[in-house]
C-alpha atoms as a PDB file:
ATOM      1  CA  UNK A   1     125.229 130.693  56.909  1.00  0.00           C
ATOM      2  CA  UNK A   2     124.633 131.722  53.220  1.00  0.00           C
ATOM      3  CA  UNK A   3     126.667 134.368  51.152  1.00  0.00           C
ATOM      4  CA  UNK A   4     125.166 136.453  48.228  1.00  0.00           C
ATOM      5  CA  UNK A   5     127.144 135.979  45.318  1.00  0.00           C
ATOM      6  CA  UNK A   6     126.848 139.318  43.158  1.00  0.00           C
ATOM      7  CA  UNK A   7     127.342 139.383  39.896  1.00  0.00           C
ATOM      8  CA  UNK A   8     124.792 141.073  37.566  1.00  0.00           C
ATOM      9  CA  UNK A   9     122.447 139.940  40.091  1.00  0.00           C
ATOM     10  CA  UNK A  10     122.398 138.469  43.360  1.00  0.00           C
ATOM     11  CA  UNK A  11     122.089 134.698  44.255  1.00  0.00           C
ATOM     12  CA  UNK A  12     121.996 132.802  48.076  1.00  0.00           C
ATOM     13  CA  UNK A  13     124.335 129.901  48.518  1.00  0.00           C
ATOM     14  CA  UNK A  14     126.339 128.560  51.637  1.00  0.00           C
ATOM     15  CA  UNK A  15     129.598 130.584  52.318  1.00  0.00           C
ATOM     16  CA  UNK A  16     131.986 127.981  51.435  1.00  0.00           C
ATOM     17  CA  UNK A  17     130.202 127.444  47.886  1.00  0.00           C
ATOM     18  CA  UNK A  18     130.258 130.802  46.963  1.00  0.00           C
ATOM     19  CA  UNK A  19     133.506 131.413  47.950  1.00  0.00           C
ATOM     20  CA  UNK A  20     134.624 128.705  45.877  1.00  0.00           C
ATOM     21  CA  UNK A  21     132.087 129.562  42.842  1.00  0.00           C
ATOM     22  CA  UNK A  22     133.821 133.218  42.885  1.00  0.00           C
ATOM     23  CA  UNK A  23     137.018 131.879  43.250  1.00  0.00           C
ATOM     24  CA  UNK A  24     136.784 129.594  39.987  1.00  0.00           C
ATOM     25  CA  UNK A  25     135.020 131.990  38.403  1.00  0.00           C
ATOM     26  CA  UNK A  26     137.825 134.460  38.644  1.00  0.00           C
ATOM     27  CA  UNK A  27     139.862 131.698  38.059  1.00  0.00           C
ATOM     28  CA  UNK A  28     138.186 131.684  34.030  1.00  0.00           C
ATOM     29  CA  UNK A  29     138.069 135.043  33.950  1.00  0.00           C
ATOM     30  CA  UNK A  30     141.305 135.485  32.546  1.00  0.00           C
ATOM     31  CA  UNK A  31     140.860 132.721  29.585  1.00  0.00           C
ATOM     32  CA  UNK A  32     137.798 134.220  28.244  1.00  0.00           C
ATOM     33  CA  UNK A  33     135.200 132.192  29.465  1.00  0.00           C
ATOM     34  CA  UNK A  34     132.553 133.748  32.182  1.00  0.00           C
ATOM     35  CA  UNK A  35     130.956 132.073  34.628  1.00  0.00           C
ATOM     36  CA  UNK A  36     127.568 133.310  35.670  1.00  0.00           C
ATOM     37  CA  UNK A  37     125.273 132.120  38.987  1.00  0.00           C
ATOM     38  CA  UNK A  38     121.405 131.623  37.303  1.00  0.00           C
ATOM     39  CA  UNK A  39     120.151 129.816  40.401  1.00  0.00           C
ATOM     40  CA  UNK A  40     121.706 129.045  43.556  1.00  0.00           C
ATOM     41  CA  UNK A  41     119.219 128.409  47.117  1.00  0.00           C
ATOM     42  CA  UNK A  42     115.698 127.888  46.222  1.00  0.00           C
ATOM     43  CA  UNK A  43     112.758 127.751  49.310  1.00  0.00           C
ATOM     44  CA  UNK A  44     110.235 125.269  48.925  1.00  0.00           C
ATOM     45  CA  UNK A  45     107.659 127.618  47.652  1.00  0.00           C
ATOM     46  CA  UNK A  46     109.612 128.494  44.762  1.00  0.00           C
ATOM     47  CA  UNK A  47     110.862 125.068  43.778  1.00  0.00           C
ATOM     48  CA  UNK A  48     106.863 124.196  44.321  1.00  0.00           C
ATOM     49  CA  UNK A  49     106.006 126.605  41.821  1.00  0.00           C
ATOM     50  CA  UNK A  50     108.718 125.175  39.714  1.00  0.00           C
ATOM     51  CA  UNK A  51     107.498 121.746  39.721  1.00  0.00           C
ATOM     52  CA  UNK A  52     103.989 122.842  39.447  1.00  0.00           C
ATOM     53  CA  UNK A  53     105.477 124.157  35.739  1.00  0.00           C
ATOM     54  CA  UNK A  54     106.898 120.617  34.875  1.00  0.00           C
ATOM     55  CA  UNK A  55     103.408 119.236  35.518  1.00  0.00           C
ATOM     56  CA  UNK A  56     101.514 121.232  33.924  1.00  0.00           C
ATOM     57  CA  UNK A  57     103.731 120.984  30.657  1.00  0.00           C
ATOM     58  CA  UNK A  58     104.868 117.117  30.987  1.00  0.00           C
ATOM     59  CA  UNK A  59     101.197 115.838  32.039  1.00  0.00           C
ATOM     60  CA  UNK A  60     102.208 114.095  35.902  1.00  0.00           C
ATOM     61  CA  UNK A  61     104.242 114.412  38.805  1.00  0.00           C
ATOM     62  CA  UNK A  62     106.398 111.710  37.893  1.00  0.00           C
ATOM     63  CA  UNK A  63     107.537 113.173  34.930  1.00  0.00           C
ATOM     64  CA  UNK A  64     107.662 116.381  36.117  1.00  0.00           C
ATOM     65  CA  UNK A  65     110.117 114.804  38.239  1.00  0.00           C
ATOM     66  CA  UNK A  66     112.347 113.449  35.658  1.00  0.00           C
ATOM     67  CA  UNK A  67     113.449 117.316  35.004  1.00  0.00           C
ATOM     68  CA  UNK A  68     112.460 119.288  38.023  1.00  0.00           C
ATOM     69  CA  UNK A  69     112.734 117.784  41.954  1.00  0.00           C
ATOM     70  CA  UNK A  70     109.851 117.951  43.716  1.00  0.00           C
ATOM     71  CA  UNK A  71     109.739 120.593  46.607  1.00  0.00           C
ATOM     72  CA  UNK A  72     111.658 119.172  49.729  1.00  0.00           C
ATOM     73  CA  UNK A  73     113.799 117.068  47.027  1.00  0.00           C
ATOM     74  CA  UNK A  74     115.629 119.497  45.451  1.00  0.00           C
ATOM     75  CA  UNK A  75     119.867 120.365  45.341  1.00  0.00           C
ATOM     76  CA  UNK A  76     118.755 123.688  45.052  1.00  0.00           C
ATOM     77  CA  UNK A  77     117.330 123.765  48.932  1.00  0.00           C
ATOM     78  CA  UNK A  78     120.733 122.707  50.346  1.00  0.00           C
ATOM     79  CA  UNK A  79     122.310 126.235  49.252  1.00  0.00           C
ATOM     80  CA  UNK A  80     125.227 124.050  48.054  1.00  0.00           C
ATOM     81  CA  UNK A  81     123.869 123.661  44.526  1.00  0.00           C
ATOM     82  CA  UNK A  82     123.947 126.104  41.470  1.00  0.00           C
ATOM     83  CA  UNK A  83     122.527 126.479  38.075  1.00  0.00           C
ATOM     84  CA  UNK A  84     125.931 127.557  35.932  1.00  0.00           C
ATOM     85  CA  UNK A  85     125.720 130.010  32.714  1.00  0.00           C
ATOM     86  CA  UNK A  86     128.127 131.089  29.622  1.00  0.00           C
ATOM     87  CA  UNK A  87     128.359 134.690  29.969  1.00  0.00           C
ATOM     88  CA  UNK A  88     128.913 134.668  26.302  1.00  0.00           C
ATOM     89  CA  UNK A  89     126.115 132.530  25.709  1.00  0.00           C
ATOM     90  CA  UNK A  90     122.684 133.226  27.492  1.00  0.00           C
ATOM     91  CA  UNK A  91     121.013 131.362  24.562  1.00  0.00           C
ATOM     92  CA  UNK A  92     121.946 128.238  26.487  1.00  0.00           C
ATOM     93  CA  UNK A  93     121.168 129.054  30.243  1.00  0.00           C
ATOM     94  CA  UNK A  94     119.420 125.814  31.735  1.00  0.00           C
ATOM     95  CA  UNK A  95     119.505 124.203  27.874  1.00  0.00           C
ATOM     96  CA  UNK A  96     120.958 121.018  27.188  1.00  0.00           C
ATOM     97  CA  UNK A  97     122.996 123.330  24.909  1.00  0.00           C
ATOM     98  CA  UNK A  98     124.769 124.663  27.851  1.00  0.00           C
ATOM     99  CA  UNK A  99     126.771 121.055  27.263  1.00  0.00           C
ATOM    100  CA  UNK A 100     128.517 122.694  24.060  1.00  0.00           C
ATOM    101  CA  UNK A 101     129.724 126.212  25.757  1.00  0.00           C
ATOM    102  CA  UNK A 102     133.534 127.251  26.977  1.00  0.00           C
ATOM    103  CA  UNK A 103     131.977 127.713  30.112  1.00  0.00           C
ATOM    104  CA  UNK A 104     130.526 123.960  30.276  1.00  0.00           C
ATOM    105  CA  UNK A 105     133.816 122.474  28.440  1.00  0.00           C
ATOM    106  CA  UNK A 106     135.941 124.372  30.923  1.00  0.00           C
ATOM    107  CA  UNK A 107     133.763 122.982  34.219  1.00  0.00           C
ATOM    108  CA  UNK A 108     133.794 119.813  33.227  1.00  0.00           C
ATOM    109  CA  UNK A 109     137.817 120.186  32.772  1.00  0.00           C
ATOM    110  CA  UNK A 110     138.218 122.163  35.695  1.00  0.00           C
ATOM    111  CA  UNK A 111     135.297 122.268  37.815  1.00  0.00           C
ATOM    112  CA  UNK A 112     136.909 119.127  40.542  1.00  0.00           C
ATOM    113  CA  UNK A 113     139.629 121.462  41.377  1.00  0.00           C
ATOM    114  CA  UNK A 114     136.975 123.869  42.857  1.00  0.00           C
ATOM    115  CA  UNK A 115     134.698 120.932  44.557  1.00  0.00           C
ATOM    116  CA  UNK A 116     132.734 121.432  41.850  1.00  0.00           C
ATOM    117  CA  UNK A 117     130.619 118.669  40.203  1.00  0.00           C
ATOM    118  CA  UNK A 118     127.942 118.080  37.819  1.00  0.00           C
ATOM    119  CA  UNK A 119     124.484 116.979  39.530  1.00  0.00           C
ATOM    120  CA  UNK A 120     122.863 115.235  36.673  1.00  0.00           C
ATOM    121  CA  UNK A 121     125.477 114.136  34.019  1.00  0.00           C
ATOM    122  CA  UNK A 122     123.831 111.957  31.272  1.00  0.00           C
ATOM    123  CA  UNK A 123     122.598 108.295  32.061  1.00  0.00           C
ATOM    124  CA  UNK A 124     122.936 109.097  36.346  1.00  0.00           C
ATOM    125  CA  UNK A 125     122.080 106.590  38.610  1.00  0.00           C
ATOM    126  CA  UNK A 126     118.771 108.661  39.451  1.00  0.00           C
ATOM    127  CA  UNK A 127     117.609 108.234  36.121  1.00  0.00           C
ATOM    128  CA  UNK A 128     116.921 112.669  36.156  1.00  0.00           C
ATOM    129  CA  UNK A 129     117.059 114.279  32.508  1.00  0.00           C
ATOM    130  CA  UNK A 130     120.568 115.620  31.727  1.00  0.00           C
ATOM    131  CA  UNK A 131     121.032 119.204  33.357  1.00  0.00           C
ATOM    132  CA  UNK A 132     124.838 120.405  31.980  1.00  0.00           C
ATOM    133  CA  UNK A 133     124.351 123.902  33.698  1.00  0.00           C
ATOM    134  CA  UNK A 134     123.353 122.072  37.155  1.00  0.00           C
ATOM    135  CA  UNK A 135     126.416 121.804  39.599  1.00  0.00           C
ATOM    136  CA  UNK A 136     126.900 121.229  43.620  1.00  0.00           C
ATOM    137  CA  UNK A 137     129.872 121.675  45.718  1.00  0.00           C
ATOM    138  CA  UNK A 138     131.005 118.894  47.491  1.00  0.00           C
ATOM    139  CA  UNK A 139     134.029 120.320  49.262  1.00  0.00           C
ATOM    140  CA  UNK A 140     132.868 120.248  53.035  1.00  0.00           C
ATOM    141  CA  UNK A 141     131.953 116.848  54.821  1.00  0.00           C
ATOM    142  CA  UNK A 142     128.219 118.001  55.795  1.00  0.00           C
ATOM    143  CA  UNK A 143     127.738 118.449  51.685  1.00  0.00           C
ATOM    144  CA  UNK A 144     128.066 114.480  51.215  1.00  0.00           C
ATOM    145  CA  UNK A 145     125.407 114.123  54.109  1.00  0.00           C
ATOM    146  CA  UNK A 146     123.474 116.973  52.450  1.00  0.00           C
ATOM    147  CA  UNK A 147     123.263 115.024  48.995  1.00  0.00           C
ATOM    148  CA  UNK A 148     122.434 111.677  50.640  1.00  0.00           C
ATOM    149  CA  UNK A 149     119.566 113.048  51.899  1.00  0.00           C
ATOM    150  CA  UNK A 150     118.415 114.944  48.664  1.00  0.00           C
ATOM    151  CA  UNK A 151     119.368 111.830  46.367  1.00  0.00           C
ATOM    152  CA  UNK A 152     118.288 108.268  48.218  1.00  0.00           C
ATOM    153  CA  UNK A 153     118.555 106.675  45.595  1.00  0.00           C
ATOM    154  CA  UNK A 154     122.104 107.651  44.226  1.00  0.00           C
ATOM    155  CA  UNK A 155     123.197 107.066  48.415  1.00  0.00           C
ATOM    156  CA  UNK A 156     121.425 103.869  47.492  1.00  0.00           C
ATOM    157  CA  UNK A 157     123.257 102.921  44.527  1.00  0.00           C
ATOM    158  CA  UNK A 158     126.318 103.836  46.233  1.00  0.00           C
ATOM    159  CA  UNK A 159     125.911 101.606  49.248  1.00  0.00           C
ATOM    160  CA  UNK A 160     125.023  98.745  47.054  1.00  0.00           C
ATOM    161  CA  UNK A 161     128.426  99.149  45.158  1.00  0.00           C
ATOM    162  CA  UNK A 162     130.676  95.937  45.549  1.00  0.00           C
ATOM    163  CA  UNK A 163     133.810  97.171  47.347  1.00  0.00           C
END
């Protein structure tokens, strides 16, 4: 089941993630800092056309890849991932200057307490560019499945771990 979440526009996600993206959104609100959806559920078309892009300007699929997930690949398929904005800030929507807005200092503070996590943090195990404004919600069980399958090699890493 997906929910739109409306805010100057409209953006698909699973119900529980937009319930808890609107919920710590309001949850800012108050200190100044607004939260806005840029990209929540993607289809394969679209995230085809996408990587399609990050060929044509990097030069191969592979590192096309190293910014953009191939089609079938992508967070952005699962409806539990979502590309995060400074409303005061639109200069920085998917920049790696999103990293040095309220809104990206606040998630980063905050952002657990709403199941809430950046995807692609610098140095990740995946080896993917950093992507500040990219978040998924990990709050219900079927989200950890979800992300092993969209990330084998971080469910990789993971299950190599001593411990």
């Amino acid at each position: 089941m997906t929910l739109s979440v409306l805010c100057l526009w409209v953006e698909r996600m699973d119900y529980e993630a937009a319930e808890a993206f609107f919920r710590m959104a309001f949850a800012v609100c108050s200190q100044g800092v607004w939260l806005i959806p840029i990209s929540g559920f993607r289809s394969y078309q679209t995230q085809n056309l996408l990587f399609q892009v990050q060929i044509q300007r990097r030069g191969s699929p592979a590192a096309a890849a190293l910014i953009s997930a191939p089609p079938g690949h992508s967070e952005h398929h699962t409806g539990y991932a979502l590309d995060i904005g400074d409303g005061h800030r639109a200069d920085t929507d998917t920049m790696e200057s999103f990293a040095h807005t309220a809104a990206s200092a606040w998630l980063h503070e905050h952002g657990h307490e709403y199941s809430f996590e950046e995807s692609f943090p610098p140095h990740n195990p995946l080896g993917v560019e950093n992507k500040p404004w990219h978040w998924r919600f990990t709050g219900p069980p079927k989200a950890e499945a979800i992300f092993a399958w969209a990330h084998p090699l971080e469910a990789a890493a993971h299950a190599k771990a001593p411990g």
